[in-house]
C-alpha atoms as a PDB file:
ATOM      1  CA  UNK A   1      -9.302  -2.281 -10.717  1.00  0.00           C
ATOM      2  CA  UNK A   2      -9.332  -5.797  -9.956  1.00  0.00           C
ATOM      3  CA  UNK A   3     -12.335  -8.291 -10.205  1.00  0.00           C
ATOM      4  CA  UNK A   4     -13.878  -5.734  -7.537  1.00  0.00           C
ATOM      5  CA  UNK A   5     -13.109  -3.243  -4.709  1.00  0.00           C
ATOM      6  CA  UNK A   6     -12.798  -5.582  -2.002  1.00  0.00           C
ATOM      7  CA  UNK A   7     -10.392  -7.954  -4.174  1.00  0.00           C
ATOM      8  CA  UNK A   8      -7.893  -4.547  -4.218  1.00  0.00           C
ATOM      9  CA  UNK A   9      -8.462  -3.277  -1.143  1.00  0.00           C
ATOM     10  CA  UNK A  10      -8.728  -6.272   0.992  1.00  0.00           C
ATOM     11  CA  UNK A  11      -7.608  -9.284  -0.968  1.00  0.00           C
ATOM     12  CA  UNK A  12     -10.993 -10.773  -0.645  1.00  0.00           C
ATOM     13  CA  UNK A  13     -13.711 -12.160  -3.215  1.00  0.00           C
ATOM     14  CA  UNK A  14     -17.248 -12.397  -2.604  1.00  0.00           C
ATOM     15  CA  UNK A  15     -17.419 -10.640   0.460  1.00  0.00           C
ATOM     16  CA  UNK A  16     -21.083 -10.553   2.427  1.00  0.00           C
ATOM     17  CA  UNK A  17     -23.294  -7.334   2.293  1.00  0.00           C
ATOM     18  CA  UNK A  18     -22.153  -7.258   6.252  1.00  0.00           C
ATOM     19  CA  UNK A  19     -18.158  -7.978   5.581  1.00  0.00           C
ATOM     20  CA  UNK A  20     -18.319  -5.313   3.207  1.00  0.00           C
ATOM     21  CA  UNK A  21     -19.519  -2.779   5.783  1.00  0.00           C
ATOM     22  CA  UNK A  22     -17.361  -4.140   8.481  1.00  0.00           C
ATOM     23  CA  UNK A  23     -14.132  -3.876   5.829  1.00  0.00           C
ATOM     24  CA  UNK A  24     -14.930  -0.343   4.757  1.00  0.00           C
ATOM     25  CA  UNK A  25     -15.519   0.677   8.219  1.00  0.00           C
ATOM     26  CA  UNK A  26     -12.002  -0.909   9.319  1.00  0.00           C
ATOM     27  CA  UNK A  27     -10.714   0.697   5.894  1.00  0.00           C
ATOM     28  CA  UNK A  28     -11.840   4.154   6.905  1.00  0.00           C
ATOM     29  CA  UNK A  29     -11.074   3.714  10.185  1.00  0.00           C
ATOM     30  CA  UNK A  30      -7.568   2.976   9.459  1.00  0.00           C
ATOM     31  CA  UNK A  31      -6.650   5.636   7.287  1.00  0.00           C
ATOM     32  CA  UNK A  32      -9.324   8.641   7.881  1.00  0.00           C
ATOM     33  CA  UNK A  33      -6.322  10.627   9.313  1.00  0.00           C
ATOM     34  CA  UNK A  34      -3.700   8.884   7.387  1.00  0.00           C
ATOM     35  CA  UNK A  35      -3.756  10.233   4.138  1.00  0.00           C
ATOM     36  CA  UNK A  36       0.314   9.372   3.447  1.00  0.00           C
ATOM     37  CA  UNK A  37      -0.931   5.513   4.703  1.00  0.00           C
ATOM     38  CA  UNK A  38      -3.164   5.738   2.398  1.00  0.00           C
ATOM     39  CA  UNK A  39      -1.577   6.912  -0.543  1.00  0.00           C
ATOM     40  CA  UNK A  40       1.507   4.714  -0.081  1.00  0.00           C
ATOM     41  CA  UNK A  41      -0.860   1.641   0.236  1.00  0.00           C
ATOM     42  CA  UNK A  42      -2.905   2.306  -2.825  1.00  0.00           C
ATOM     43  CA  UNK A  43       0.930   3.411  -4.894  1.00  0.00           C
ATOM     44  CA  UNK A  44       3.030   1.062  -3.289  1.00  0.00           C
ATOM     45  CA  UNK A  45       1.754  -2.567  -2.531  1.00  0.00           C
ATOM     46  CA  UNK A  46       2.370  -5.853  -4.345  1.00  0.00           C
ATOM     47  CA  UNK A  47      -1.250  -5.083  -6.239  1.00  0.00           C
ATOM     48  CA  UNK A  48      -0.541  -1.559  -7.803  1.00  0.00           C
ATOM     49  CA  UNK A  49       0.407  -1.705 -11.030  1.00  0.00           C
ATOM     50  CA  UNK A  50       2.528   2.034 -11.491  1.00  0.00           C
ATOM     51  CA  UNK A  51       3.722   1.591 -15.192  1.00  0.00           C
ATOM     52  CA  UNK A  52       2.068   4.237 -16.830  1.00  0.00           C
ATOM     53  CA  UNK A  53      -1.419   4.650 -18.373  1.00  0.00           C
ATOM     54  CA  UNK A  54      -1.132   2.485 -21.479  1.00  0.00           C
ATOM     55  CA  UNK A  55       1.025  -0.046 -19.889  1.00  0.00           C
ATOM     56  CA  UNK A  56      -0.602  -0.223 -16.862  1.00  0.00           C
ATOM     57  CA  UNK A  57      -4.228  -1.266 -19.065  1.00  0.00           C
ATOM     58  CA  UNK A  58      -2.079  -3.927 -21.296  1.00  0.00           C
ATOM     59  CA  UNK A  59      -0.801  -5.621 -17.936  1.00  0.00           C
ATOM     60  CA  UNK A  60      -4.078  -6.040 -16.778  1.00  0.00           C
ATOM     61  CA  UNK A  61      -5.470  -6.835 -19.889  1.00  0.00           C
ATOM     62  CA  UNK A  62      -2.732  -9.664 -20.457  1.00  0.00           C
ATOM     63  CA  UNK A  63      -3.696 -13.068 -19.310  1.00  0.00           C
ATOM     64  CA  UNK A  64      -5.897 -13.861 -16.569  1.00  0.00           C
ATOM     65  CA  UNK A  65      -4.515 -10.518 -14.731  1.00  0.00           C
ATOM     66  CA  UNK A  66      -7.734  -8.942 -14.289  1.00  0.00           C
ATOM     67  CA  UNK A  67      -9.246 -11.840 -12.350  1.00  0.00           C
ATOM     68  CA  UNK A  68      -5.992 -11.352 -10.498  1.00  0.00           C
ATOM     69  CA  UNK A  69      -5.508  -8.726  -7.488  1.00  0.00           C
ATOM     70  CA  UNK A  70      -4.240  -5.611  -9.479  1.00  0.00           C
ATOM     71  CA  UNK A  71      -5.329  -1.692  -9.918  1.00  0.00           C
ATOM     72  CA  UNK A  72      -3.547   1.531 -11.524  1.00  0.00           C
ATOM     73  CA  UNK A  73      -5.565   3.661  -9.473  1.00  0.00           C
ATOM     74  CA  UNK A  74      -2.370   4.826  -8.123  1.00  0.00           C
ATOM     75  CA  UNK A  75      -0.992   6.399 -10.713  1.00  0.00           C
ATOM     76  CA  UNK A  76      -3.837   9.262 -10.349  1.00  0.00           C
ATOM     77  CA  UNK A  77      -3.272   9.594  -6.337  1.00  0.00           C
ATOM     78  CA  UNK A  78      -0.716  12.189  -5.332  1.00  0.00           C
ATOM     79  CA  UNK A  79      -0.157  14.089  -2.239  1.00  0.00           C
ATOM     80  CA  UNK A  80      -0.882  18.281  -2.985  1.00  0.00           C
ATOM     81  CA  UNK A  81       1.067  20.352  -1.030  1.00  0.00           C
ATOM     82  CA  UNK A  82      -1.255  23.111  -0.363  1.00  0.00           C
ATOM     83  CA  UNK A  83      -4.472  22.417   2.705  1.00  0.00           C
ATOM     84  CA  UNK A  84      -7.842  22.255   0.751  1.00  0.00           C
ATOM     85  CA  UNK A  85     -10.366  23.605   3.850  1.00  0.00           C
ATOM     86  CA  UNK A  86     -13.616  24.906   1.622  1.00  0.00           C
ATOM     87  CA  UNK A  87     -13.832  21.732  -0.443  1.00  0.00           C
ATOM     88  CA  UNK A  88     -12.627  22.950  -3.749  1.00  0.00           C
ATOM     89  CA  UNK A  89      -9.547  21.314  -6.183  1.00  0.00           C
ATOM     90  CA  UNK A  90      -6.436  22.515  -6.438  1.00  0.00           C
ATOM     91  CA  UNK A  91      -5.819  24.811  -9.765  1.00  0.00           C
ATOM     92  CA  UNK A  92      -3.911  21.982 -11.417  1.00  0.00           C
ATOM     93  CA  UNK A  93      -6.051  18.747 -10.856  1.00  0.00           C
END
């Protein structure tokens, strides 16, 4: 990821101990029953850097990228068709 998790997920640095509770309670809030929200933001926005594993690690690693707001996190997110209800992984994760 970025510098840090609020960088990505929020677009802010140094965040307080208390504006990183409020931000990961508005984060949860927001998509706890929007897993397609949620996927599509973390795949889709200016930040995500979808190019493929190696690629993905040279971009960042290029420049002053990785000070700069950017994750390929998304490249490992994907939607599974089948309901998980008892917890476990599906057979091909």
């Amino acid at each position: 990821m970025s510098s840090n998790l609020d960088h990505v997920l929020y677009g802010r640095l140094n965040c307080t101990d208390d504006e990183k509770e409020n931000n990961a309670y508005q984060f949860a809030r927001t998509y706890k029953d929007n897993l397609d929200g949620f996927l599509n933001y973390m795949r889709e926005s200016d930040f995500s850097v979808m190019t493929g594993y190696r690629e993905s690690w040279d971009f960042i690693r290029q420049g002053s990228h990785s000070l700069e707001r950017h994750t390929n996190l998304g490249m490992k997110l994907r939607r599974t068709p089948e309901k998980i209800t008892d917890g476990s992984l599906p057979a091909d994760s």
